[in-house]
N, C-alpha and C. Protein backbone atom coordinates (compact mmCIF):
# COMPACT_ATOMS: atom_id res chain seq x y z
N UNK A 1 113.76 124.16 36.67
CA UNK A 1 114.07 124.03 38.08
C UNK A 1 113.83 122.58 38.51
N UNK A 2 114.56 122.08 39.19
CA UNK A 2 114.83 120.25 39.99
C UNK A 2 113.87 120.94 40.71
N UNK A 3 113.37 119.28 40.95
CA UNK A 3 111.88 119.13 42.13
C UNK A 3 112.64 117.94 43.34
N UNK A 4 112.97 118.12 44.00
CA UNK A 4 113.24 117.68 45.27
C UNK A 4 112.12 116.65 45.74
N UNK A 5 111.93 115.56 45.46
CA UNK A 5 110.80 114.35 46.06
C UNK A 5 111.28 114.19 47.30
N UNK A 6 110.46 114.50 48.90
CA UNK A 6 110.38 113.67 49.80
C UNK A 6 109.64 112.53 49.59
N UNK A 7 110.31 111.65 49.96
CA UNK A 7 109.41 110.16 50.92
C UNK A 7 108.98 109.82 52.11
N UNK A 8 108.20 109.47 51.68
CA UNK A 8 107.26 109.27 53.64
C UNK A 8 108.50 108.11 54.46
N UNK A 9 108.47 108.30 55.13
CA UNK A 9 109.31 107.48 56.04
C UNK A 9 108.39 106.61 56.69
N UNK A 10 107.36 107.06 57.05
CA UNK A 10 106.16 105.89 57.29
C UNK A 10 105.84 104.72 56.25
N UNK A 11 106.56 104.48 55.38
CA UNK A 11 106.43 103.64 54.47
C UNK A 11 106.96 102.42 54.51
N UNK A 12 106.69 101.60 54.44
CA UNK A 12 107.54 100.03 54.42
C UNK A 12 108.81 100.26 53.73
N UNK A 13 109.61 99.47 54.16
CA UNK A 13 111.28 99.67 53.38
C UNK A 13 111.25 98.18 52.76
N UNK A 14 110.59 97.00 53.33
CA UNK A 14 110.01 96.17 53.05
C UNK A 14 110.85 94.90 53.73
N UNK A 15 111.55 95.69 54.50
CA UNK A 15 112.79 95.17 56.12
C UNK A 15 111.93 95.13 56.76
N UNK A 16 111.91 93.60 57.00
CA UNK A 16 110.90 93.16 58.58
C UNK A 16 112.24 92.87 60.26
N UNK A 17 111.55 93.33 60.77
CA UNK A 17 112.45 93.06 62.09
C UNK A 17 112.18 91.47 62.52
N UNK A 18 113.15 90.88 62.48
CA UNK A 18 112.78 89.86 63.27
C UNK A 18 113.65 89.54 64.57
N UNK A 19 112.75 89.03 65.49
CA UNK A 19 113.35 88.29 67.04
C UNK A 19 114.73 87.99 66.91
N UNK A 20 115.69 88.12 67.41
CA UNK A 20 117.02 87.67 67.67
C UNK A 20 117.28 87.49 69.21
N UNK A 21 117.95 86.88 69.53
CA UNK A 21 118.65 86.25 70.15
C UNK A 21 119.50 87.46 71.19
N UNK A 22 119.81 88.00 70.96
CA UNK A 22 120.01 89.38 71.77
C UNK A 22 118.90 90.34 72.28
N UNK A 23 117.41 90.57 71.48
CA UNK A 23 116.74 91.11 71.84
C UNK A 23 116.36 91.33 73.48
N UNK A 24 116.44 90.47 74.10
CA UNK A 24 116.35 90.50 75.44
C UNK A 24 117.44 91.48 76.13
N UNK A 25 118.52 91.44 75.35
CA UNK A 25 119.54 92.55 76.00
C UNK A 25 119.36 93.40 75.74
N UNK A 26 118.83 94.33 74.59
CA UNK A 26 118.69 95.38 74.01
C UNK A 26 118.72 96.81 74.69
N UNK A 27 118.17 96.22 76.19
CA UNK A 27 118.07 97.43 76.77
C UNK A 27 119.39 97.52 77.37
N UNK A 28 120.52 96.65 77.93
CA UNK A 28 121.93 97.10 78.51
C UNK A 28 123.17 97.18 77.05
N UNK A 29 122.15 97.80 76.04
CA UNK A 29 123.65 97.73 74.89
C UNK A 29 123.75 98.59 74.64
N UNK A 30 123.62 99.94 75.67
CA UNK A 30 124.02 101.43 75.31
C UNK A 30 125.25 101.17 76.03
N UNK A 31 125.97 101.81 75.13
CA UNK A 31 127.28 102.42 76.12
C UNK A 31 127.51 102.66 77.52
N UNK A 32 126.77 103.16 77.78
CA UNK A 32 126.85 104.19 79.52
C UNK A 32 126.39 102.99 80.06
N UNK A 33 125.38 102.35 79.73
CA UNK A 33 124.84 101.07 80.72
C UNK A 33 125.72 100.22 80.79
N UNK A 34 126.51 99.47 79.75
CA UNK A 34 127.22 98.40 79.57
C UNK A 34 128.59 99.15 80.51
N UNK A 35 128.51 99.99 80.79
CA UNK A 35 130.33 100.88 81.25
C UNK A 35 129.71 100.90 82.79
N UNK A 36 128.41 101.08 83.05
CA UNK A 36 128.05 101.26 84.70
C UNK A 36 127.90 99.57 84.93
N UNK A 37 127.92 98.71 84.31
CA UNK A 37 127.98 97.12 84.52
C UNK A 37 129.12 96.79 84.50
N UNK A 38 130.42 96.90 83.18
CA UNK A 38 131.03 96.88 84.12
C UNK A 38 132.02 97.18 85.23
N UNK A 39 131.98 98.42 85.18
CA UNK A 39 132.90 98.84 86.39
C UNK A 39 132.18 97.96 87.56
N UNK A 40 130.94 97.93 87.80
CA UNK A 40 130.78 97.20 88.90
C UNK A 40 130.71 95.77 89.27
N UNK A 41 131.26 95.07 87.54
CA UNK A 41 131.73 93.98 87.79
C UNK A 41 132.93 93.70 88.14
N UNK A 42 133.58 94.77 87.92
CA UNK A 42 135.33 94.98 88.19
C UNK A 42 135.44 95.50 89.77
N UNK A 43 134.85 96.41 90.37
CA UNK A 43 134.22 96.72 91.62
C UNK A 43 133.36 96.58 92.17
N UNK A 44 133.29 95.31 92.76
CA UNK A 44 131.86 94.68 92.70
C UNK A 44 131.04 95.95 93.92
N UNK A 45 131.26 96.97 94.46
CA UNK A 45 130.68 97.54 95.59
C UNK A 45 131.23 99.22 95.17
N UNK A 46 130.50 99.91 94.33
CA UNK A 46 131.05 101.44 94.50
C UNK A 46 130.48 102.26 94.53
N UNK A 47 130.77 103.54 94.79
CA UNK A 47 130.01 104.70 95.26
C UNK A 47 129.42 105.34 93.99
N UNK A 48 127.82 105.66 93.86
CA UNK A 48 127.29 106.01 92.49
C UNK A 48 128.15 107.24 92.14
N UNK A 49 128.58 108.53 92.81
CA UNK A 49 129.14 109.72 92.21
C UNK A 49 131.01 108.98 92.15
N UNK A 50 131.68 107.99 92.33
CA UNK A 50 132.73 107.82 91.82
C UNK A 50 132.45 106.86 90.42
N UNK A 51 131.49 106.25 90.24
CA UNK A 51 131.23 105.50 88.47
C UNK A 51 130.85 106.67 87.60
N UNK A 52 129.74 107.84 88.00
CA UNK A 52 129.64 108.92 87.27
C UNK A 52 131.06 109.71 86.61
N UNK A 53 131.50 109.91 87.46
CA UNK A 53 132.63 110.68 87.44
C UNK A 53 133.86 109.75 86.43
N UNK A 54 133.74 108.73 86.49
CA UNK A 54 134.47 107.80 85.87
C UNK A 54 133.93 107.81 84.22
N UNK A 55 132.86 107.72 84.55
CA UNK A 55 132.27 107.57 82.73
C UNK A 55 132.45 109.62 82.21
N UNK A 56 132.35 110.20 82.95
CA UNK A 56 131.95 111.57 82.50
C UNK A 56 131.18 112.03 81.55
N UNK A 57 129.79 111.57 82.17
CA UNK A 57 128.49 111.69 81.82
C UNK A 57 127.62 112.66 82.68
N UNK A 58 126.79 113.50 82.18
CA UNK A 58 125.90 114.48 83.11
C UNK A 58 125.16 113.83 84.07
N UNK A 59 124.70 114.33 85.01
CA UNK A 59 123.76 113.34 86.08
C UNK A 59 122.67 113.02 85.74
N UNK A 60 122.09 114.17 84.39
CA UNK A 60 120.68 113.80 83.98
C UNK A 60 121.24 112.06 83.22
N UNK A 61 121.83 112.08 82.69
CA UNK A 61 122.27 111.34 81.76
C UNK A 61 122.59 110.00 82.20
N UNK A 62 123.36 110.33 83.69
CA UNK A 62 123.64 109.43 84.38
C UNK A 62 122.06 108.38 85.12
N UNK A 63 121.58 109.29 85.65
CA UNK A 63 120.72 108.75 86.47
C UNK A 63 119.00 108.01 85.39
N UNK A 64 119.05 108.52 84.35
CA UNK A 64 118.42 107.95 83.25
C UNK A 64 118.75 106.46 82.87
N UNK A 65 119.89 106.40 83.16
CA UNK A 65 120.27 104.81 82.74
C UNK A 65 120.92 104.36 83.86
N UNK A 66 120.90 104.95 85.53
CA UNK A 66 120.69 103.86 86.49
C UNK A 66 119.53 103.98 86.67
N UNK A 67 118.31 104.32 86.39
CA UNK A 67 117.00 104.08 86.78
C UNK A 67 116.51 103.03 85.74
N UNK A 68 117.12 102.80 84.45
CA UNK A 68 116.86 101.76 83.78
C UNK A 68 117.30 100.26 84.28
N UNK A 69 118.35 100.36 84.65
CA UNK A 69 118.96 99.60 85.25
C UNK A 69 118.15 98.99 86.65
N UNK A 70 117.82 99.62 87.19
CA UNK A 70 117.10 99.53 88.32
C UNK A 70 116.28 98.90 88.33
N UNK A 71 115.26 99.25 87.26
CA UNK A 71 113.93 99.24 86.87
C UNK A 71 114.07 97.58 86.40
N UNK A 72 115.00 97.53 86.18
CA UNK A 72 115.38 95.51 85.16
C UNK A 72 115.67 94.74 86.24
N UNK A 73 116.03 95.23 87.60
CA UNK A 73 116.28 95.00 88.74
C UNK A 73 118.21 94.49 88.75
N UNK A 74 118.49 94.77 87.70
CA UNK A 74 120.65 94.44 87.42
C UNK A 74 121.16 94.99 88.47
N UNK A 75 120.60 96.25 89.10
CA UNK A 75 121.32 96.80 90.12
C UNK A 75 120.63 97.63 90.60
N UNK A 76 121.23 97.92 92.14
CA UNK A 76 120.58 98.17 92.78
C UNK A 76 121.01 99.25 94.35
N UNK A 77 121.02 99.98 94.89
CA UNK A 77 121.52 101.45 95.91
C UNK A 77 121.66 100.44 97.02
N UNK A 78 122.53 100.50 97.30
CA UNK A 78 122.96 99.74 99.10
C UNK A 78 123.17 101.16 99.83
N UNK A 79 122.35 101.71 101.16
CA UNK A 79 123.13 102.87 102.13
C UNK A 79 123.98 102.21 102.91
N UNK A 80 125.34 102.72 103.06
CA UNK A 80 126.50 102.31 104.01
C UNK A 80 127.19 103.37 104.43
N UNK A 81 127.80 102.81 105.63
CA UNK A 81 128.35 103.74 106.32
C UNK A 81 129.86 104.08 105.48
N UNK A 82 130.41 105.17 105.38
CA UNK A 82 131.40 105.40 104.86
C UNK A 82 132.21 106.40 105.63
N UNK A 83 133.30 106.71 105.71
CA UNK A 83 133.94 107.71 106.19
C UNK A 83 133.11 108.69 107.02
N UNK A 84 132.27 107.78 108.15
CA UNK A 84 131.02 108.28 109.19
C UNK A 84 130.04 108.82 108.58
N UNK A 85 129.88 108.98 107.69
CA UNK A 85 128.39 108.92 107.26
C UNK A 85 127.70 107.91 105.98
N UNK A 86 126.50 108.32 106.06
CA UNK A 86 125.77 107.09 105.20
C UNK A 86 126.13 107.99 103.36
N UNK A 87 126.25 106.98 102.83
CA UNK A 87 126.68 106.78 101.41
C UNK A 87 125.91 105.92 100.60
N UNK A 88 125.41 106.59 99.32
CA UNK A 88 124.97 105.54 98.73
C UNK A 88 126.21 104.58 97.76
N UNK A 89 125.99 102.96 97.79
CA UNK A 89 127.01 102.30 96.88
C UNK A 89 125.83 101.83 95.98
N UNK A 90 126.74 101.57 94.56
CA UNK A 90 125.67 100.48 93.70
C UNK A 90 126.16 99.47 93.63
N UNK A 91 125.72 98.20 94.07
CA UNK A 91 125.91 97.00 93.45
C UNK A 91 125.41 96.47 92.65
N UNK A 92 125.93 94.79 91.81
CA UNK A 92 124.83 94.37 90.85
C UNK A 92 124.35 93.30 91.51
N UNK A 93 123.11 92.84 91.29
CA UNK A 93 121.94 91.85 91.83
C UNK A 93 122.52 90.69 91.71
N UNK A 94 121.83 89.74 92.34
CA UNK A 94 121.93 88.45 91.97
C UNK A 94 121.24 88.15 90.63
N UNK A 95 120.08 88.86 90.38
CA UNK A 95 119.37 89.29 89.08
C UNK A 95 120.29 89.62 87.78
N UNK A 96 120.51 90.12 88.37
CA UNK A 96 121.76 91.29 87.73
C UNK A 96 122.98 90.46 86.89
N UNK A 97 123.56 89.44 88.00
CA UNK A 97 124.56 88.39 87.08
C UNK A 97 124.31 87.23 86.31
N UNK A 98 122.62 86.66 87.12
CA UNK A 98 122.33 85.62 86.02
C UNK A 98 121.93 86.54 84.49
N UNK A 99 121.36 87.79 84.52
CA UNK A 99 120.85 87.84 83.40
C UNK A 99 122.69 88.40 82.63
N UNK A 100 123.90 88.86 83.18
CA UNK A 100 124.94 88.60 82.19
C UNK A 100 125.41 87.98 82.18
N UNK A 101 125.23 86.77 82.85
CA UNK A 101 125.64 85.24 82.59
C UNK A 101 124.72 84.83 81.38
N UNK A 102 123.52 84.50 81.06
CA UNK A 102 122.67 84.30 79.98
C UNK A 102 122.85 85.43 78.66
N UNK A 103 123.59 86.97 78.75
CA UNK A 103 124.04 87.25 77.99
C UNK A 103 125.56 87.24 77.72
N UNK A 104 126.31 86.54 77.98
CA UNK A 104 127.79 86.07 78.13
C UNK A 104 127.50 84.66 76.84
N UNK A 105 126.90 83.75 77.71
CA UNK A 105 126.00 82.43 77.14
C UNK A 105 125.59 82.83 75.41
N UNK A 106 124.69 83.66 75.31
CA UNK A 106 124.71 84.60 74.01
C UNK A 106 125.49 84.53 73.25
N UNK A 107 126.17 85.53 73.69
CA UNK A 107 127.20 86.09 72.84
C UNK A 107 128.27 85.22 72.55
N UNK A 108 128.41 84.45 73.58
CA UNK A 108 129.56 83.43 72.90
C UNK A 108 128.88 82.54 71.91
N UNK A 109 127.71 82.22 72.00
CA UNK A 109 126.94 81.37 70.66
C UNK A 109 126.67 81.98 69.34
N UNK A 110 126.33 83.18 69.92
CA UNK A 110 126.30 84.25 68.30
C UNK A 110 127.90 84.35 67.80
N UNK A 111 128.89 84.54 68.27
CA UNK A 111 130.24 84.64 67.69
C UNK A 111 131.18 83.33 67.90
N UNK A 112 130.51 82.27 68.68
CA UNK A 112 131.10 80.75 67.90
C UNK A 112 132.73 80.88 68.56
N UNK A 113 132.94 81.90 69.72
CA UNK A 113 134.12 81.69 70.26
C UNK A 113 134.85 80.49 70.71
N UNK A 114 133.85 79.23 71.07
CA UNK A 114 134.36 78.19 71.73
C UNK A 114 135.48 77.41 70.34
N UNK A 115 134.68 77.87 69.34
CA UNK A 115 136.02 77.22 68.47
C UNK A 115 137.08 78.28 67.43
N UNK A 116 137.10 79.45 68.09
CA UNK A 116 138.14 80.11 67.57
C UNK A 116 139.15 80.20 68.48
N UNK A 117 140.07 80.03 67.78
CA UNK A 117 141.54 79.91 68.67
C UNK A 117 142.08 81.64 69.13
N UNK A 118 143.20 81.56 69.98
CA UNK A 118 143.19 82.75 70.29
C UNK A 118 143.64 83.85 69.06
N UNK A 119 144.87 83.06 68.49
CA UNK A 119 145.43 83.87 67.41
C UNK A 119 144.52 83.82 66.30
N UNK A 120 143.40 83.41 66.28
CA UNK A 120 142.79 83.97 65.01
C UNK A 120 141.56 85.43 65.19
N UNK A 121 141.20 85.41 66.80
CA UNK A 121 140.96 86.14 67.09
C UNK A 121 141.79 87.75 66.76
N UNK A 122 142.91 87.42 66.74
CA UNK A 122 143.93 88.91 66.25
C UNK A 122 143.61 89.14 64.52
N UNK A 123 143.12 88.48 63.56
CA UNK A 123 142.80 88.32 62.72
C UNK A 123 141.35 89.10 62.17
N UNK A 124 140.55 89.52 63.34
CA UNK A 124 139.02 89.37 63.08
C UNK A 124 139.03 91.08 63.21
């Protein structure tokens, strides 16, 4: 009869993590976060249950990663008046654009865009 060996997973793989250059973003590189950034960079002013509804994500789900968001201060609940009553909108911070301006800044240095041409970009 075969003997089946587990391995501890607590074990060194002997892969060290090191600091990168993105680490600071780490927390807006889920999906749902990066999709609630940017619709509201595309709309700079919208109503939180029309971005939900747009991503079609649960509310637990939803509101888990605008409270992250929140919490980084990227964005943030404006009450406004809407079709006579008060509404919540989300906008993004002034917080909010320098820190994807400094990850824009990033990312174009990690992928060296300033000297790839457009058509080689169709290539990649």
């Amino acid at each position: 009869m075969a003997t089946i060996r587990r391995t501890d997973s607590r074990k060194s793989t002997g892969i060290t993590k090191s600091k990168t250059k993105l680490d600071e973003f780490a927390v807006i590189l889920h999906p749902v976060r990066l999709m609630i950034i940017r619709a509201l960079c595309t709309f700079p002013k919208m109503l939180s249950s029309e971005i939900r509804k747009m991503l079609v994500v649960s509310w637990g789900s939803y509101t888990t990663h605008l409270y992250v968001l929140m919490s980084l201060g990227v964005i943030e609940y404006r009450t406004e008046i809407i079709d006579f009553g008060p509404k919540k909108t989300l906008v993004l911070t002034s917080k909010g654009f320098a820190f994807l301006k400094r990850f824009r800044g990033v990312m174009f240095e990690i992928l060296d865009l300033h000297e790839l041409e457009t058509s080689d970009l169709h290539n990649i």
